[in-house]
N, C-alpha and C. Protein backbone atom coordinates (compact mmCIF):
# COMPACT_ATOMS: atom_id res chain seq x y z
N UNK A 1 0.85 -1.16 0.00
CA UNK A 1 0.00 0.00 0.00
C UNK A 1 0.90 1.23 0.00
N UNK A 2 0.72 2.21 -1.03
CA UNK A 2 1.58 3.83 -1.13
C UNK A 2 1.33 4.14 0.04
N UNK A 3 2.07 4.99 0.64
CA UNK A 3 2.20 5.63 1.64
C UNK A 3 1.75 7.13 1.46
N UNK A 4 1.08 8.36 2.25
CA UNK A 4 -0.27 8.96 2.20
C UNK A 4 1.03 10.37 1.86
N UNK A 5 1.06 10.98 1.29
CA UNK A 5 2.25 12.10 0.68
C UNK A 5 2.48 12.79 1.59
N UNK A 6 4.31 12.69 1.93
CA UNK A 6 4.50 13.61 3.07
C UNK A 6 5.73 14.49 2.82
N UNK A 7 6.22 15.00 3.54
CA UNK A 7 7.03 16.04 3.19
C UNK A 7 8.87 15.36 2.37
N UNK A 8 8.67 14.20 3.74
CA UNK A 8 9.95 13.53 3.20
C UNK A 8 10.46 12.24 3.24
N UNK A 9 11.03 12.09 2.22
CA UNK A 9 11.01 10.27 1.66
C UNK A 9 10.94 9.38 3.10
N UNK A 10 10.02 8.34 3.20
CA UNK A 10 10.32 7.48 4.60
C UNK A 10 11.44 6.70 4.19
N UNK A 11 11.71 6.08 5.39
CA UNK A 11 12.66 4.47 4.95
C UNK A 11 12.00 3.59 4.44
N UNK A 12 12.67 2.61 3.90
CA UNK A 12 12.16 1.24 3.22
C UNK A 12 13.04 0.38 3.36
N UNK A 13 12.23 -0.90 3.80
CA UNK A 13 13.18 -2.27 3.81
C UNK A 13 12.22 -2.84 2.59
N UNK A 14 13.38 -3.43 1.65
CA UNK A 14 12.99 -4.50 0.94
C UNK A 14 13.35 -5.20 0.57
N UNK A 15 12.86 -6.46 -0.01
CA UNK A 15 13.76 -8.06 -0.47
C UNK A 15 12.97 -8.53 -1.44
N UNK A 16 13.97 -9.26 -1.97
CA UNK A 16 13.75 -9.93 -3.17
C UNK A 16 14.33 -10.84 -3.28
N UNK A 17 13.27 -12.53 -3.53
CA UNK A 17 13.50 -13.82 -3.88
C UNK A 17 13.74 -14.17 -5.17
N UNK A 18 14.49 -14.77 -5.88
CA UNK A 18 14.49 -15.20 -6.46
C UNK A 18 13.97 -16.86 -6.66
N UNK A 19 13.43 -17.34 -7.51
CA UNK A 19 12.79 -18.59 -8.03
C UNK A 19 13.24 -19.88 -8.96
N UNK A 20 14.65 -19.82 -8.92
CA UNK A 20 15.45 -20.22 -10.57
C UNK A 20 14.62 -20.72 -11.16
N UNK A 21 13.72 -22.18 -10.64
CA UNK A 21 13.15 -23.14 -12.16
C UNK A 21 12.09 -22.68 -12.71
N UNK A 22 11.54 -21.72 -12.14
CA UNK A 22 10.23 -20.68 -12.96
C UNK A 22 11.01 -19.22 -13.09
N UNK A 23 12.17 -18.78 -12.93
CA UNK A 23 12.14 -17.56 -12.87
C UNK A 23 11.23 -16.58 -12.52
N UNK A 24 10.81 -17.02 -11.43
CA UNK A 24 9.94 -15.95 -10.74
C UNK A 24 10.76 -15.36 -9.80
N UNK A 25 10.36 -13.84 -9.48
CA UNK A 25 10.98 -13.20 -8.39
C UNK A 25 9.59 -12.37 -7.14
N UNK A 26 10.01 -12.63 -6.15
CA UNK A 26 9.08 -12.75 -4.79
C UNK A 26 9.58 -11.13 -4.11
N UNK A 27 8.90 -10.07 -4.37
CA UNK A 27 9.30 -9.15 -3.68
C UNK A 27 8.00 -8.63 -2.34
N UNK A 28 9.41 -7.57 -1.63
CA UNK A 28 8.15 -7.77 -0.20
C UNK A 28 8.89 -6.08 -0.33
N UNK A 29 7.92 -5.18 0.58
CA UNK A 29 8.66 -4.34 1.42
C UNK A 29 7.82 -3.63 2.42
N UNK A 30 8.35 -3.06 3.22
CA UNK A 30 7.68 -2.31 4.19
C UNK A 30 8.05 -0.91 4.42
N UNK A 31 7.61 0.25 4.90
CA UNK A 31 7.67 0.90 5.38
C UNK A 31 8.12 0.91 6.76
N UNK A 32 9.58 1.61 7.51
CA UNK A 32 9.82 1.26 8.63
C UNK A 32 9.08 2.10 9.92
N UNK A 33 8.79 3.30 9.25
CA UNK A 33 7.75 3.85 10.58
C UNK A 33 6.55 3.22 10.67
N UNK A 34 5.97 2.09 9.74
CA UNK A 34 4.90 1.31 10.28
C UNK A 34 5.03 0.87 11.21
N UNK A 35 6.34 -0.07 11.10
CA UNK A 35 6.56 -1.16 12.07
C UNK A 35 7.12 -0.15 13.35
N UNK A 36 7.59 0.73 13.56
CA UNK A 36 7.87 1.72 14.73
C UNK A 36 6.70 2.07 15.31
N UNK A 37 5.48 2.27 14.45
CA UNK A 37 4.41 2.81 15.15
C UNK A 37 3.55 1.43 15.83
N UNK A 38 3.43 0.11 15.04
CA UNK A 38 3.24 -1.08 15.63
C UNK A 38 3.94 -1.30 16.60
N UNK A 39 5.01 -0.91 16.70
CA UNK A 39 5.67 -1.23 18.24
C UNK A 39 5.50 -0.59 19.15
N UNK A 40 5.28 0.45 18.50
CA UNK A 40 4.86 1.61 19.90
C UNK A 40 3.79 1.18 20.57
N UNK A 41 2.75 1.44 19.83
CA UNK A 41 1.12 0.86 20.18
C UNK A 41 1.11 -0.39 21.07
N UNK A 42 2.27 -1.81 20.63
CA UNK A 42 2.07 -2.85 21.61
C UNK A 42 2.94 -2.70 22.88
N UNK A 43 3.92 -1.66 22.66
CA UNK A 43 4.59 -1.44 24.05
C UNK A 43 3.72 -0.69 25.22
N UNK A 44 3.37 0.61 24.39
CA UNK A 44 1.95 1.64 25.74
C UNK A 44 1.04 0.38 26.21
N UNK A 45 0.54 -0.64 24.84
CA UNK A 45 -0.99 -1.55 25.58
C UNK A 45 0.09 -2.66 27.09
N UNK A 46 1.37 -3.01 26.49
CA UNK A 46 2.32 -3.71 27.52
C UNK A 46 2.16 -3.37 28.89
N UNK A 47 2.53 -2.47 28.69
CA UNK A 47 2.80 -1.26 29.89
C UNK A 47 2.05 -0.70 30.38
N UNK A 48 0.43 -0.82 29.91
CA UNK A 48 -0.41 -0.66 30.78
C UNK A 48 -0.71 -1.77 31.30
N UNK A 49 -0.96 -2.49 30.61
CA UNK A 49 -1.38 -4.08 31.43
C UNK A 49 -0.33 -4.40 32.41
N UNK A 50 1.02 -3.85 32.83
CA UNK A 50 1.90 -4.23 33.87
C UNK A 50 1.47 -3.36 34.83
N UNK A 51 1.07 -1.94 34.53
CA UNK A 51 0.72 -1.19 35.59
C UNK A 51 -0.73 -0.83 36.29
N UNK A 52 -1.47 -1.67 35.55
CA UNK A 52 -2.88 -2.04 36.27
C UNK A 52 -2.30 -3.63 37.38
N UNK A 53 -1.54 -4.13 36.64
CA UNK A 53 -1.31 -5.43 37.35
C UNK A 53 -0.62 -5.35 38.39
N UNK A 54 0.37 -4.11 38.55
CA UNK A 54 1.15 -4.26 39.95
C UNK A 54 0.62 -3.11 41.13
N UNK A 55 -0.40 -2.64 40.52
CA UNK A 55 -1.26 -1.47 41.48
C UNK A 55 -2.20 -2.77 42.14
């Protein structure tokens, strides 16, 4: 999925498989402030669930 137009280029990880006996090639990539903002989000929900749990 494009990413929503912003002022300045994000990062990108990407890879590429190769297939030899079909010559097919398998590409992936991501955006890395996705995965920064997915981590964020499961660390705050973490970290609340530790601090309801030790109150």
């Amino acid at each position: 999925m494009a990413q929503a137009r912003r002022e300045a280029p994000q990062p990108k990880l990407s890879y590429v498989a190769n297939f030899r006996p079909w010559d097919w090639n398998f590409i992936a990539s991501l955006y890395l402030d996705d995965i920064e903002s997915a981590f964020r989000a499961s660390l705050l929900k973490a970290l609340a669930c530790c601090s309801a749990w030790v109150r």
